[in-house]
PDB file of N, CA and C in Angstrom:
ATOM      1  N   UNK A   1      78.584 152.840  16.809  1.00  0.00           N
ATOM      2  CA  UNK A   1      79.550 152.643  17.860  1.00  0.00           C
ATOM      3  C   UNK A   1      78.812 152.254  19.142  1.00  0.00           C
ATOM      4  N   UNK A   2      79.077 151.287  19.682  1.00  0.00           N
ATOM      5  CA  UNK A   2      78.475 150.642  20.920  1.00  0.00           C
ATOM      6  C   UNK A   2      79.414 150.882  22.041  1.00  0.00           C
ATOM      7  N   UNK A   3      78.876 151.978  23.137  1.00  0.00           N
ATOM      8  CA  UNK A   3      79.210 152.237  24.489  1.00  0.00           C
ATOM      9  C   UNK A   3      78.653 151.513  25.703  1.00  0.00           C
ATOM     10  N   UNK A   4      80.064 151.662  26.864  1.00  0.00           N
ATOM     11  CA  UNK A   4      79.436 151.194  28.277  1.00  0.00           C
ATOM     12  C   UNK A   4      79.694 152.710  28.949  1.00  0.00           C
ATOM     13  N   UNK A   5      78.691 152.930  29.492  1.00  0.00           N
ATOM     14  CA  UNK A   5      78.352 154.514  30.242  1.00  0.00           C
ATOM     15  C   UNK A   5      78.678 153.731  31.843  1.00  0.00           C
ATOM     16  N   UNK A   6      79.256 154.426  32.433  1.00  0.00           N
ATOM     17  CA  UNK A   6      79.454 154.542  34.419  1.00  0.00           C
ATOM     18  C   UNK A   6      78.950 155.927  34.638  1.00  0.00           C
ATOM     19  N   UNK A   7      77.926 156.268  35.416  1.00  0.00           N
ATOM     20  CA  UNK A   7      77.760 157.578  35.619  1.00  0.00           C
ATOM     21  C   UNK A   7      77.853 158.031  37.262  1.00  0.00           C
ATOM     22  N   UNK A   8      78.613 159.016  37.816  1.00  0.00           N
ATOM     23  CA  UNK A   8      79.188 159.327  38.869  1.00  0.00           C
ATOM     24  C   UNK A   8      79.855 158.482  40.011  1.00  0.00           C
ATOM     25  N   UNK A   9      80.764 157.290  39.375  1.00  0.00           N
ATOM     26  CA  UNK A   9      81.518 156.231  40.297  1.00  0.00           C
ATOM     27  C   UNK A   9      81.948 157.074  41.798  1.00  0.00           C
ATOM     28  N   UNK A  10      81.834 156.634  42.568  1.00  0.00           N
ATOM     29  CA  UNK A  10      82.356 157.209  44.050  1.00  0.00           C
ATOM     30  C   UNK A  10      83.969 156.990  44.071  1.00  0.00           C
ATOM     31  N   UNK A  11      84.868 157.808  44.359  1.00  0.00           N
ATOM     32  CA  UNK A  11      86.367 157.184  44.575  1.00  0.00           C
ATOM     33  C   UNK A  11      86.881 157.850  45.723  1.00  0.00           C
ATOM     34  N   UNK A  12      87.573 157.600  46.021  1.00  0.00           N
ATOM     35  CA  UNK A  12      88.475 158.536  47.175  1.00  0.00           C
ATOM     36  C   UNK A  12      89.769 158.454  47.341  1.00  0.00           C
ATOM     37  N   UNK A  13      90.598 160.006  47.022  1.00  0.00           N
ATOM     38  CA  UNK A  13      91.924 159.735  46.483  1.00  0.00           C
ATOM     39  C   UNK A  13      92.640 160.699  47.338  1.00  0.00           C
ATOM     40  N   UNK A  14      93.676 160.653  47.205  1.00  0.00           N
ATOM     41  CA  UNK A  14      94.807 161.786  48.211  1.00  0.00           C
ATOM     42  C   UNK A  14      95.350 162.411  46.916  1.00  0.00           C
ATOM     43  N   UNK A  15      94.527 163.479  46.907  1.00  0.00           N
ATOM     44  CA  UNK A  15      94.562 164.286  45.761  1.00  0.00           C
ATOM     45  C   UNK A  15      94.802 165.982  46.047  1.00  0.00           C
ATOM     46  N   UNK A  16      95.597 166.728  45.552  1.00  0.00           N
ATOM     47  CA  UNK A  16      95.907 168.128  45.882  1.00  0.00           C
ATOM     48  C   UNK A  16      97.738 168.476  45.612  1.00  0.00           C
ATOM     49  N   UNK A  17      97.330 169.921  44.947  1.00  0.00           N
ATOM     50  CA  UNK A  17      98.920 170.634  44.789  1.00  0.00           C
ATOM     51  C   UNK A  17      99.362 170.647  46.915  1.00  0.00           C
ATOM     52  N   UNK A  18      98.672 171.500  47.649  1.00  0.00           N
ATOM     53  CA  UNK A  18      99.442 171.361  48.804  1.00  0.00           C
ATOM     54  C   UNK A  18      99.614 170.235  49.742  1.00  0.00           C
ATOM     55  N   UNK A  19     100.657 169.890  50.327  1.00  0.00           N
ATOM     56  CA  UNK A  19     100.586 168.930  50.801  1.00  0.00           C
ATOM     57  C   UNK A  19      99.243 168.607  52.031  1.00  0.00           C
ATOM     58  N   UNK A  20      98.755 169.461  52.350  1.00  0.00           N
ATOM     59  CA  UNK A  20      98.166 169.645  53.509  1.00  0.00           C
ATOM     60  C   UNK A  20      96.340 169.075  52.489  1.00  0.00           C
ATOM     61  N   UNK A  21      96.467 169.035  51.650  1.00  0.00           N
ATOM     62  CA  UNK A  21      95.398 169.334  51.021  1.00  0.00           C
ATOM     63  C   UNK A  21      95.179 167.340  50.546  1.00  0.00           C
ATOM     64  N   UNK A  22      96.373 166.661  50.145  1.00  0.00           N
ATOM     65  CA  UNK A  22      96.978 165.497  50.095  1.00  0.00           C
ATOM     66  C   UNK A  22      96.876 164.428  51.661  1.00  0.00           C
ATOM     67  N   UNK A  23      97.124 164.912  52.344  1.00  0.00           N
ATOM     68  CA  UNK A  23      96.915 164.417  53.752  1.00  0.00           C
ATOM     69  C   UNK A  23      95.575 163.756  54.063  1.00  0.00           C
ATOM     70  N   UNK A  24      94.567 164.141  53.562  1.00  0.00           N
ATOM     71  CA  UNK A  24      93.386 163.459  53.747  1.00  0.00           C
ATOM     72  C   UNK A  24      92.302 162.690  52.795  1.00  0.00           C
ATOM     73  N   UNK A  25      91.922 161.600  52.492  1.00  0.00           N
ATOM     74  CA  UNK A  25      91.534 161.376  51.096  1.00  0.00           C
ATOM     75  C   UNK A  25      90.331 162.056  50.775  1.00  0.00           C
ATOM     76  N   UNK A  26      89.980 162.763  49.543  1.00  0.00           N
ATOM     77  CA  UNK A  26      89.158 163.380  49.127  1.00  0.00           C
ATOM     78  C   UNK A  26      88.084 162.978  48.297  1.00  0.00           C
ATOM     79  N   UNK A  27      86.975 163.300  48.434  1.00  0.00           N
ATOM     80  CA  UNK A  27      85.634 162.624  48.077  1.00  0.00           C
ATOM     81  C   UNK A  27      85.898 162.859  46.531  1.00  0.00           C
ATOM     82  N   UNK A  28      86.042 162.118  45.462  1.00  0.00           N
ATOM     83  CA  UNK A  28      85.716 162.126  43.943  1.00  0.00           C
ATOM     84  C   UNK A  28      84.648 161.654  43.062  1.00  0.00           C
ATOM     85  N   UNK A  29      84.147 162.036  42.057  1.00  0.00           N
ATOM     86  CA  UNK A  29      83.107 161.171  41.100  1.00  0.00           C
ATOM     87  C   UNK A  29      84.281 161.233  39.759  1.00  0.00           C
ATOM     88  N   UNK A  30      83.597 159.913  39.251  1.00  0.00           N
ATOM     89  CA  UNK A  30      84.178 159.691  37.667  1.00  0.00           C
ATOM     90  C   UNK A  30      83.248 159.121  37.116  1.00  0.00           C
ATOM     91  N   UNK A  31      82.803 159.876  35.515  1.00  0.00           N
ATOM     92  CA  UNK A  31      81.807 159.370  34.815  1.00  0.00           C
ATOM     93  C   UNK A  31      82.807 158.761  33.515  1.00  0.00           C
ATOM     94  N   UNK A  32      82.465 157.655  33.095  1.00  0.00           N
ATOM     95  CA  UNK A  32      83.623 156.878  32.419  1.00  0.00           C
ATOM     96  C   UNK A  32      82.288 156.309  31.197  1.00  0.00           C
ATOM     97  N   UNK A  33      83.110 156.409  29.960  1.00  0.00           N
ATOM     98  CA  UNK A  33      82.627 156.171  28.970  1.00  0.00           C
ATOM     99  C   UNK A  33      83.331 155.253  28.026  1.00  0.00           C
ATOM    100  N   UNK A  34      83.180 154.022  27.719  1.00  0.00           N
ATOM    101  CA  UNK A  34      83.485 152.675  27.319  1.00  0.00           C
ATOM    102  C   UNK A  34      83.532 152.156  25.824  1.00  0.00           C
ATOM    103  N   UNK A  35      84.161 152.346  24.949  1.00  0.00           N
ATOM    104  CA  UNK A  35      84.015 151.732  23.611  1.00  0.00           C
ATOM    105  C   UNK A  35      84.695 150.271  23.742  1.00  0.00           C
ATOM    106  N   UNK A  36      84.047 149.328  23.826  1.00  0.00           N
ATOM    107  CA  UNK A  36      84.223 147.852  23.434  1.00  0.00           C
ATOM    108  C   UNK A  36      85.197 148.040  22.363  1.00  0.00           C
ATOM    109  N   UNK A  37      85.966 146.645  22.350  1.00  0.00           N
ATOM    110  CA  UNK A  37      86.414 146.296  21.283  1.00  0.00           C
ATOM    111  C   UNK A  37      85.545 145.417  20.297  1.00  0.00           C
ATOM    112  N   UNK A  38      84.714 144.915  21.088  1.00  0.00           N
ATOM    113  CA  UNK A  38      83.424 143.660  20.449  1.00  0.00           C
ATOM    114  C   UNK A  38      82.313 144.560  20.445  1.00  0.00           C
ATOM    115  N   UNK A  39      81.648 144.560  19.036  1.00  0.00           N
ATOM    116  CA  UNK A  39      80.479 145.184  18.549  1.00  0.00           C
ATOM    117  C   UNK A  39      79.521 144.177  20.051  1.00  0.00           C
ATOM    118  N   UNK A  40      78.107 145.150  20.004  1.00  0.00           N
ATOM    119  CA  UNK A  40      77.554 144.413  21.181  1.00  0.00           C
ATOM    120  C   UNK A  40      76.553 143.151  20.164  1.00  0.00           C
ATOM    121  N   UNK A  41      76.719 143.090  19.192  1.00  0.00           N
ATOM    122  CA  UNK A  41      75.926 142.323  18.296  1.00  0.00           C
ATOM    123  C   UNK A  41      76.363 140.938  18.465  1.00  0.00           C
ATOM    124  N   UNK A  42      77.693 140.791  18.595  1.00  0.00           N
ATOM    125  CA  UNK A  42      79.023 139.438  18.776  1.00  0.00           C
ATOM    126  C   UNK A  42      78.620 139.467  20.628  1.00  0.00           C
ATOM    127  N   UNK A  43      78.214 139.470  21.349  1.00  0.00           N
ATOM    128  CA  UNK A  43      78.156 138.947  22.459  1.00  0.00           C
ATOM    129  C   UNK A  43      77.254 137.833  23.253  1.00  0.00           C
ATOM    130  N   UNK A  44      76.533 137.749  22.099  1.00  0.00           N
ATOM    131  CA  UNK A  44      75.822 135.991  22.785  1.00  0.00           C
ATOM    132  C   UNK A  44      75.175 136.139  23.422  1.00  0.00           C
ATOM    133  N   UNK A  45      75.194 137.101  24.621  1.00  0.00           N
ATOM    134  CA  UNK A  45      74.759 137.145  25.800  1.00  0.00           C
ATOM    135  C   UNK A  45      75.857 136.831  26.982  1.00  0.00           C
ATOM    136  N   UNK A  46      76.743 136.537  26.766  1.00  0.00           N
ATOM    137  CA  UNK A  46      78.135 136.440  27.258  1.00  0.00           C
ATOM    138  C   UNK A  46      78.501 137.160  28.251  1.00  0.00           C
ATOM    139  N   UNK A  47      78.971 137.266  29.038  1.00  0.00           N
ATOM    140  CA  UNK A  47      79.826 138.048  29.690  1.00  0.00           C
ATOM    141  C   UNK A  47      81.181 138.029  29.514  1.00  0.00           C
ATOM    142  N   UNK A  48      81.814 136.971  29.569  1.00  0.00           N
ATOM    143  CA  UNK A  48      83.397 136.505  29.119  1.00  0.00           C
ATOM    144  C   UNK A  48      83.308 137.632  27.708  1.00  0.00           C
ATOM    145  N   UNK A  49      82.555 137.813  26.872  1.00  0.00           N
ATOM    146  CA  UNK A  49      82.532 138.677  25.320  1.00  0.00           C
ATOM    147  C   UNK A  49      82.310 140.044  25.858  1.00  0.00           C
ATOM    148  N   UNK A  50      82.084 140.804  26.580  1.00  0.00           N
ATOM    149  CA  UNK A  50      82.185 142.106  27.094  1.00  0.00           C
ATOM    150  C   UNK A  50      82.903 142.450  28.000  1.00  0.00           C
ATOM    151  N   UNK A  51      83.267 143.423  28.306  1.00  0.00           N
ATOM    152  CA  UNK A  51      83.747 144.444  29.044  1.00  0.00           C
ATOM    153  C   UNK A  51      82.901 144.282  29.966  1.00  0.00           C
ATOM    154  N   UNK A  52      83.496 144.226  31.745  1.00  0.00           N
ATOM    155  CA  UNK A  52      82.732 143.441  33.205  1.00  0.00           C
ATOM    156  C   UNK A  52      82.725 144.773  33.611  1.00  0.00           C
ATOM    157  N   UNK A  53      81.942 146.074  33.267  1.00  0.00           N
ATOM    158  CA  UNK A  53      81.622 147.124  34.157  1.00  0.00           C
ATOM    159  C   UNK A  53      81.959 147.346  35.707  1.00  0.00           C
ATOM    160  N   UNK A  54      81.489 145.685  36.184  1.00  0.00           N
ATOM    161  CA  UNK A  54      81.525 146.125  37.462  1.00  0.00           C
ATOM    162  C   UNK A  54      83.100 145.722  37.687  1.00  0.00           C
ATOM    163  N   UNK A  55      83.883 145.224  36.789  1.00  0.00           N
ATOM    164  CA  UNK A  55      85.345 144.894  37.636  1.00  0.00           C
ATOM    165  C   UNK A  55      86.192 146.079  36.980  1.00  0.00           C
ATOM    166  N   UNK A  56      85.538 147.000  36.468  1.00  0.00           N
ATOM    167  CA  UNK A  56      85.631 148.349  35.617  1.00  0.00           C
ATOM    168  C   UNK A  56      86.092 149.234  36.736  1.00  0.00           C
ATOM    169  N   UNK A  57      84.867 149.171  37.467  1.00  0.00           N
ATOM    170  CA  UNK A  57      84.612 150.460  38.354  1.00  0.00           C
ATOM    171  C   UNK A  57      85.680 149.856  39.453  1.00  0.00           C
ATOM    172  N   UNK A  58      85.836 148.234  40.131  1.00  0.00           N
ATOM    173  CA  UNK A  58      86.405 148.410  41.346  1.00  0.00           C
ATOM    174  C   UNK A  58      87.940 148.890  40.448  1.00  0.00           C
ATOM    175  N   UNK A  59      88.600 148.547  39.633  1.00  0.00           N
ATOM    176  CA  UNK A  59      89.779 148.844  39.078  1.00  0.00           C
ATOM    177  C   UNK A  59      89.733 150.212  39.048  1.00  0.00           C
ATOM    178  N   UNK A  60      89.113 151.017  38.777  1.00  0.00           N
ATOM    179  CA  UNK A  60      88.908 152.521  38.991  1.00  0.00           C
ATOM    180  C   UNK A  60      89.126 152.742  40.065  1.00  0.00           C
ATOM    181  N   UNK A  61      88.492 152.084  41.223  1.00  0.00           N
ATOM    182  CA  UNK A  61      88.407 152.714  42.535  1.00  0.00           C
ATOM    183  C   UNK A  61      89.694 152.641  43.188  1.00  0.00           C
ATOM    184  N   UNK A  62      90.428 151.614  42.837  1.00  0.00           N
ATOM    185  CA  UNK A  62      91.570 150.798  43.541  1.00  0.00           C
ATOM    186  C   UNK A  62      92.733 151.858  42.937  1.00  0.00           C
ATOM    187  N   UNK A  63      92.486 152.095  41.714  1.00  0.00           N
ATOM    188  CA  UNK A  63      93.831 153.499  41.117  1.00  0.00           C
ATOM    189  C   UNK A  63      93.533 154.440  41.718  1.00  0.00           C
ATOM    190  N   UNK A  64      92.402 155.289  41.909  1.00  0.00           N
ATOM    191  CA  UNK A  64      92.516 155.940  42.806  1.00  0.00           C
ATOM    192  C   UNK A  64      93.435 156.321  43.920  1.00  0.00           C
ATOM    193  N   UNK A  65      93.031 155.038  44.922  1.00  0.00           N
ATOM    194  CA  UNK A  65      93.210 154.846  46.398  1.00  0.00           C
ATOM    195  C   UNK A  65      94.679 154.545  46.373  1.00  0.00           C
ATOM    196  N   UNK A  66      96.091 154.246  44.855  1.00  0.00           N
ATOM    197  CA  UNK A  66      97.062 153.654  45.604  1.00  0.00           C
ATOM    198  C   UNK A  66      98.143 154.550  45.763  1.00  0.00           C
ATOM    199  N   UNK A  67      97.669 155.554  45.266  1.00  0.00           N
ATOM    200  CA  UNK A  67      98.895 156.248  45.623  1.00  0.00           C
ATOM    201  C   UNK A  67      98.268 158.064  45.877  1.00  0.00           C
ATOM    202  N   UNK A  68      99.227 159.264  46.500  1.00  0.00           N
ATOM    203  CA  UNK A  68      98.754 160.472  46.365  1.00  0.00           C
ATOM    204  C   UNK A  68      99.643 160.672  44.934  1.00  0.00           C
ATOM    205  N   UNK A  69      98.336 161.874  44.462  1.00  0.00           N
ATOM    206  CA  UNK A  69      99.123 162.385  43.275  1.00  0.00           C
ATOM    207  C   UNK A  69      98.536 164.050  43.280  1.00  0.00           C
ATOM    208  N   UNK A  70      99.147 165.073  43.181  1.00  0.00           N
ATOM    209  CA  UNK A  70      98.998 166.498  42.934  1.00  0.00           C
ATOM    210  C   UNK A  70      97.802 166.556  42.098  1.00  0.00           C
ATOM    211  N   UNK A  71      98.013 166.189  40.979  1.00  0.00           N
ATOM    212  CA  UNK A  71      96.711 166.948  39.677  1.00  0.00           C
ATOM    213  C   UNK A  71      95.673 165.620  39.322  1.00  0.00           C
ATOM    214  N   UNK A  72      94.485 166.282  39.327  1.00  0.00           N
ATOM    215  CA  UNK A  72      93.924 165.199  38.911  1.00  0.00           C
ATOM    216  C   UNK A  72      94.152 165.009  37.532  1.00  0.00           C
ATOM    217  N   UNK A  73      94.549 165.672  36.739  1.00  0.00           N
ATOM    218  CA  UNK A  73      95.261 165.308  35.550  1.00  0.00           C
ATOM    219  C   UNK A  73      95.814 164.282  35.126  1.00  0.00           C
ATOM    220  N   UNK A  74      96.500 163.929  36.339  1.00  0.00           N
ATOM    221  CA  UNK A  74      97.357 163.215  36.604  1.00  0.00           C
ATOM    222  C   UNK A  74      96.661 161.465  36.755  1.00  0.00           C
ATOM    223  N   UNK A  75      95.540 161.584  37.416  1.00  0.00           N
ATOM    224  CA  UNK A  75      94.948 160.549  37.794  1.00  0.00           C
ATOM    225  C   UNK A  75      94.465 160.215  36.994  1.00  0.00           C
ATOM    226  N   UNK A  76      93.755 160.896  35.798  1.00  0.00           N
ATOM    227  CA  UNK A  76      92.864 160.487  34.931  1.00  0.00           C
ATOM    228  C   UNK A  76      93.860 159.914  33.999  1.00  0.00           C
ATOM    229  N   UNK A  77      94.791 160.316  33.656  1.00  0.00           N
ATOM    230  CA  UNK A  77      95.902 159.787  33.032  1.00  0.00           C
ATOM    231  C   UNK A  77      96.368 158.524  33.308  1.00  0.00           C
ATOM    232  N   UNK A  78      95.855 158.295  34.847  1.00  0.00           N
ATOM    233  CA  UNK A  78      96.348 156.512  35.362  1.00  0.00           C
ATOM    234  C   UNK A  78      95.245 155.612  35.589  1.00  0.00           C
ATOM    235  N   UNK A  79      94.305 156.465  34.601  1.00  0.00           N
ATOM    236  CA  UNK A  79      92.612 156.139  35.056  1.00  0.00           C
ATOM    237  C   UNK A  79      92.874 155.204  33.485  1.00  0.00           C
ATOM    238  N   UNK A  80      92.495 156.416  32.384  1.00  0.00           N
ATOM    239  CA  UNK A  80      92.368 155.779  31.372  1.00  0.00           C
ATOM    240  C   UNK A  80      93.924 154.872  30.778  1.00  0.00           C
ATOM    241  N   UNK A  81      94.993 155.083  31.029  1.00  0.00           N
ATOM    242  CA  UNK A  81      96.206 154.413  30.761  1.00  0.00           C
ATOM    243  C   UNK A  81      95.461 152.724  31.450  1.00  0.00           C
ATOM    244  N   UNK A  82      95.174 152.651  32.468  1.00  0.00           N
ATOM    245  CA  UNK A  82      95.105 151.374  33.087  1.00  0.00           C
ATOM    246  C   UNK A  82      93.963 150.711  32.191  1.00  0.00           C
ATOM    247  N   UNK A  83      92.832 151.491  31.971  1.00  0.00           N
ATOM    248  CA  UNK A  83      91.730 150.951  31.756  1.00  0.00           C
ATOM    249  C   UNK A  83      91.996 150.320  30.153  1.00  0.00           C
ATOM    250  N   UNK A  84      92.826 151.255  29.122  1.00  0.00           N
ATOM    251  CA  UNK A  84      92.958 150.372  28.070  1.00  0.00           C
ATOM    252  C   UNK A  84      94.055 149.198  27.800  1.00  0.00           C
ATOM    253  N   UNK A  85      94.940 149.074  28.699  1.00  0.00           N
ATOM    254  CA  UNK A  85      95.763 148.399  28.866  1.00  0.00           C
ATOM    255  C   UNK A  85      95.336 146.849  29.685  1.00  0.00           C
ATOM    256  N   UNK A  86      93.973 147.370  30.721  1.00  0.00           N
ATOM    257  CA  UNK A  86      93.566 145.910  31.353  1.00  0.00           C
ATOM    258  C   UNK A  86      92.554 145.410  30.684  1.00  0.00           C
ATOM    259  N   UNK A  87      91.815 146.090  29.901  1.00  0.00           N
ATOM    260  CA  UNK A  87      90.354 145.553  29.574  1.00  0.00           C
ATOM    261  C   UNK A  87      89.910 145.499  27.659  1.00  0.00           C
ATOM    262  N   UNK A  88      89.478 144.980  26.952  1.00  0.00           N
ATOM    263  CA  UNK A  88      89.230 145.016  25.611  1.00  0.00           C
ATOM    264  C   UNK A  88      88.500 146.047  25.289  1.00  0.00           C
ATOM    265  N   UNK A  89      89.275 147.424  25.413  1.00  0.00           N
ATOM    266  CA  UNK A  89      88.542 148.626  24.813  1.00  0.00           C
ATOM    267  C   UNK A  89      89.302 148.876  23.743  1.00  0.00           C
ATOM    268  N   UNK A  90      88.536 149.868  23.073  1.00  0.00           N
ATOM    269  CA  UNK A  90      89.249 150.557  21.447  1.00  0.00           C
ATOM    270  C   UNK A  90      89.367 152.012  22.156  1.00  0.00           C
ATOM    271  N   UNK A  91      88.636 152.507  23.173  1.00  0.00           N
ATOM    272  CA  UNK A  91      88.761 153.803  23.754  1.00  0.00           C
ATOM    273  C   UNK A  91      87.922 153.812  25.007  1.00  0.00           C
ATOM    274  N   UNK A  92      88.783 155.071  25.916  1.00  0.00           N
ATOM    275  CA  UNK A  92      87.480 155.404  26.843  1.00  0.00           C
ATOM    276  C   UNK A  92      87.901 156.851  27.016  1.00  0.00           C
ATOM    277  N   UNK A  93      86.538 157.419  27.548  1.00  0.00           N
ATOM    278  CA  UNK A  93      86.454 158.599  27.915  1.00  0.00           C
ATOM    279  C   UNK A  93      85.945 159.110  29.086  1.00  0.00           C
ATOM    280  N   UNK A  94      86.791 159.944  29.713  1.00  0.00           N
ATOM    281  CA  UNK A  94      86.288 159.934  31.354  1.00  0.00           C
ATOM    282  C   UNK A  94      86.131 161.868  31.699  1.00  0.00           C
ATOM    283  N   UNK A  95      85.239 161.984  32.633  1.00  0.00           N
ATOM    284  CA  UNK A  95      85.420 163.116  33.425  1.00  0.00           C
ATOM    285  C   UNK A  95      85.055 163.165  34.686  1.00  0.00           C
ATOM    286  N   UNK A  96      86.056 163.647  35.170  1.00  0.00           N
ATOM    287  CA  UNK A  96      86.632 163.267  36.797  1.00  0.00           C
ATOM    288  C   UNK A  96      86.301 164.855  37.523  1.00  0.00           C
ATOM    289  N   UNK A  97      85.498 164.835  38.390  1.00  0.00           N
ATOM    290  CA  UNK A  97      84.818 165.137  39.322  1.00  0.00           C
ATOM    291  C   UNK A  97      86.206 165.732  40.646  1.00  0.00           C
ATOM    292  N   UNK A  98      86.130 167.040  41.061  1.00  0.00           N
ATOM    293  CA  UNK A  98      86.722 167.237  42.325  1.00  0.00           C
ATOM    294  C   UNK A  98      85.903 168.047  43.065  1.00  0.00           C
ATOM    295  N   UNK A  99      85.333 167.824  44.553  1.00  0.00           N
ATOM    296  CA  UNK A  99      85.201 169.216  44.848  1.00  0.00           C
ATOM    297  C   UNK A  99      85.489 169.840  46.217  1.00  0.00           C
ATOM    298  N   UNK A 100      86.202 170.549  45.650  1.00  0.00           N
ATOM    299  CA  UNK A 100      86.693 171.376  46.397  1.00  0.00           C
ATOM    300  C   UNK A 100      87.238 173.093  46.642  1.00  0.00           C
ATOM    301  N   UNK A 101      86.465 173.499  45.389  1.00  0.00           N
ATOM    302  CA  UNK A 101      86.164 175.083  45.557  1.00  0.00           C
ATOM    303  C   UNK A 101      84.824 175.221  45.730  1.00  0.00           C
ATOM    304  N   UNK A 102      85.206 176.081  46.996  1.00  0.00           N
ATOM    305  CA  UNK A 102      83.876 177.065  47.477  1.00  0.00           C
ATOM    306  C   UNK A 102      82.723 177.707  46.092  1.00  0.00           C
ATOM    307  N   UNK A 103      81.900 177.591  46.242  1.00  0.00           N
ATOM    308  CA  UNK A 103      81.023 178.613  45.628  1.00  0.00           C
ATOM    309  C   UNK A 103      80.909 177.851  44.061  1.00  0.00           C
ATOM    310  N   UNK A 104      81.398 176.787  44.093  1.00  0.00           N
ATOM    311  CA  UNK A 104      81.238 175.735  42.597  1.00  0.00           C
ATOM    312  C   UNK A 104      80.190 174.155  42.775  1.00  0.00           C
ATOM    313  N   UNK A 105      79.720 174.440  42.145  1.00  0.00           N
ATOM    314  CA  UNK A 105      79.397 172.629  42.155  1.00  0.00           C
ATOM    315  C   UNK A 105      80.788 171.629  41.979  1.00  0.00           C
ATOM    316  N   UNK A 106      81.703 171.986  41.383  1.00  0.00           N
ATOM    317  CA  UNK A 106      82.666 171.090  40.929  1.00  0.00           C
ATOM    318  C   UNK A 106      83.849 171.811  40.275  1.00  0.00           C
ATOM    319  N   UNK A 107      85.003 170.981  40.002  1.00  0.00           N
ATOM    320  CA  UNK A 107      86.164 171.410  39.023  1.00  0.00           C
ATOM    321  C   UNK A 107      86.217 170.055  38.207  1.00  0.00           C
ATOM    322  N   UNK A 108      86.147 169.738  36.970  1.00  0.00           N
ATOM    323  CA  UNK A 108      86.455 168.555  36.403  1.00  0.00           C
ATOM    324  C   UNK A 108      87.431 168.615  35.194  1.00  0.00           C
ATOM    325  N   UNK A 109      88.055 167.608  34.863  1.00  0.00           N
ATOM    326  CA  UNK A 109      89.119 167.097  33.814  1.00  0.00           C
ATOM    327  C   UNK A 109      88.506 166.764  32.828  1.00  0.00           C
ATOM    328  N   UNK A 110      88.257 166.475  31.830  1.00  0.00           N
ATOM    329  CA  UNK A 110      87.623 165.005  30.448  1.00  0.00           C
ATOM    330  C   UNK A 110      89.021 165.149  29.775  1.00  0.00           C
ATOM    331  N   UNK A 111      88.717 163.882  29.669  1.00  0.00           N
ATOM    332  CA  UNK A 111      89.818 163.258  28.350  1.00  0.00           C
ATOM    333  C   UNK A 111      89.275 161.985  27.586  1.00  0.00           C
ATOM    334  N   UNK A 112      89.848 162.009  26.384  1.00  0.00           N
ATOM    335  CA  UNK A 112      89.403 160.899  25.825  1.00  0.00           C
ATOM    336  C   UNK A 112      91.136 159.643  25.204  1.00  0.00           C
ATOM    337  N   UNK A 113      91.145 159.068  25.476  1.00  0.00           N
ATOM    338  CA  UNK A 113      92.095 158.064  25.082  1.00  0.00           C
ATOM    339  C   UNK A 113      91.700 156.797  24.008  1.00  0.00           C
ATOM    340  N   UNK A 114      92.751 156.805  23.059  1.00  0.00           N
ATOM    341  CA  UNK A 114      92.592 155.312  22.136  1.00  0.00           C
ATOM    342  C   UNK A 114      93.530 154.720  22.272  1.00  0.00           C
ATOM    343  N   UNK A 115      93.138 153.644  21.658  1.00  0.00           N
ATOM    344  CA  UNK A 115      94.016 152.305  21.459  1.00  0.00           C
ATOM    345  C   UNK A 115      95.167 152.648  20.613  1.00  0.00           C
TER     346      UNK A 115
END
């Protein structure tokens, strides 16, 4: 199985159950994990034949930023929904980064989605 790895994308989202918490956009990471639909063997050297990482990540960044949403649950859900719907994957798998409890490095989501 041939993967594209993103490791800690920067995003910034209006993310939180209180509203007060929603009001300001909040610093995020997303590490996103990529199954092609094209073995990497079929790519020529191509780009048009792969998956464009980098128009990966701004499409990531841009769901983020368009709307507030309560759970990041929620986001990752409009993370990977978008990502197999715009791009030639068979799957991706993401874990999404929040932080915002004291005394943690982090709170994160993973999910994995198919085609």
């Amino acid at each position: 199985m041939d993967l594209i790895h993103i490791e800690a994308l920067e995003l910034s989202a209006r993310i939180g159950v209180p509203e007060e918490e929603r009001a300001v956009p909040q610093r995020l990471t997303i590490n996103l994990t990529l199954q092609p639909s094209a073995d990497f063997r079929a790519l020529s050297d191509t780009i048009e034949k792969t998956v464009n990482y980098f128009e990966v990540a701004r499409a990531v960044q841009a769901i983020a930023r368009e709307r507030p949403r309560c759970l990041l649950e929620t986001l990752g859900e409009d993370i990977s929904a978008a990502l197999l719907k715009g791009f030639a994957l068979q799957a991706v798998e993401i874990e999404l980064r929040k932080y915002i409890l004291p005394d943690t490095a982090h709170v994160a989501v993973r999910l994995r989605r198919e085609k």
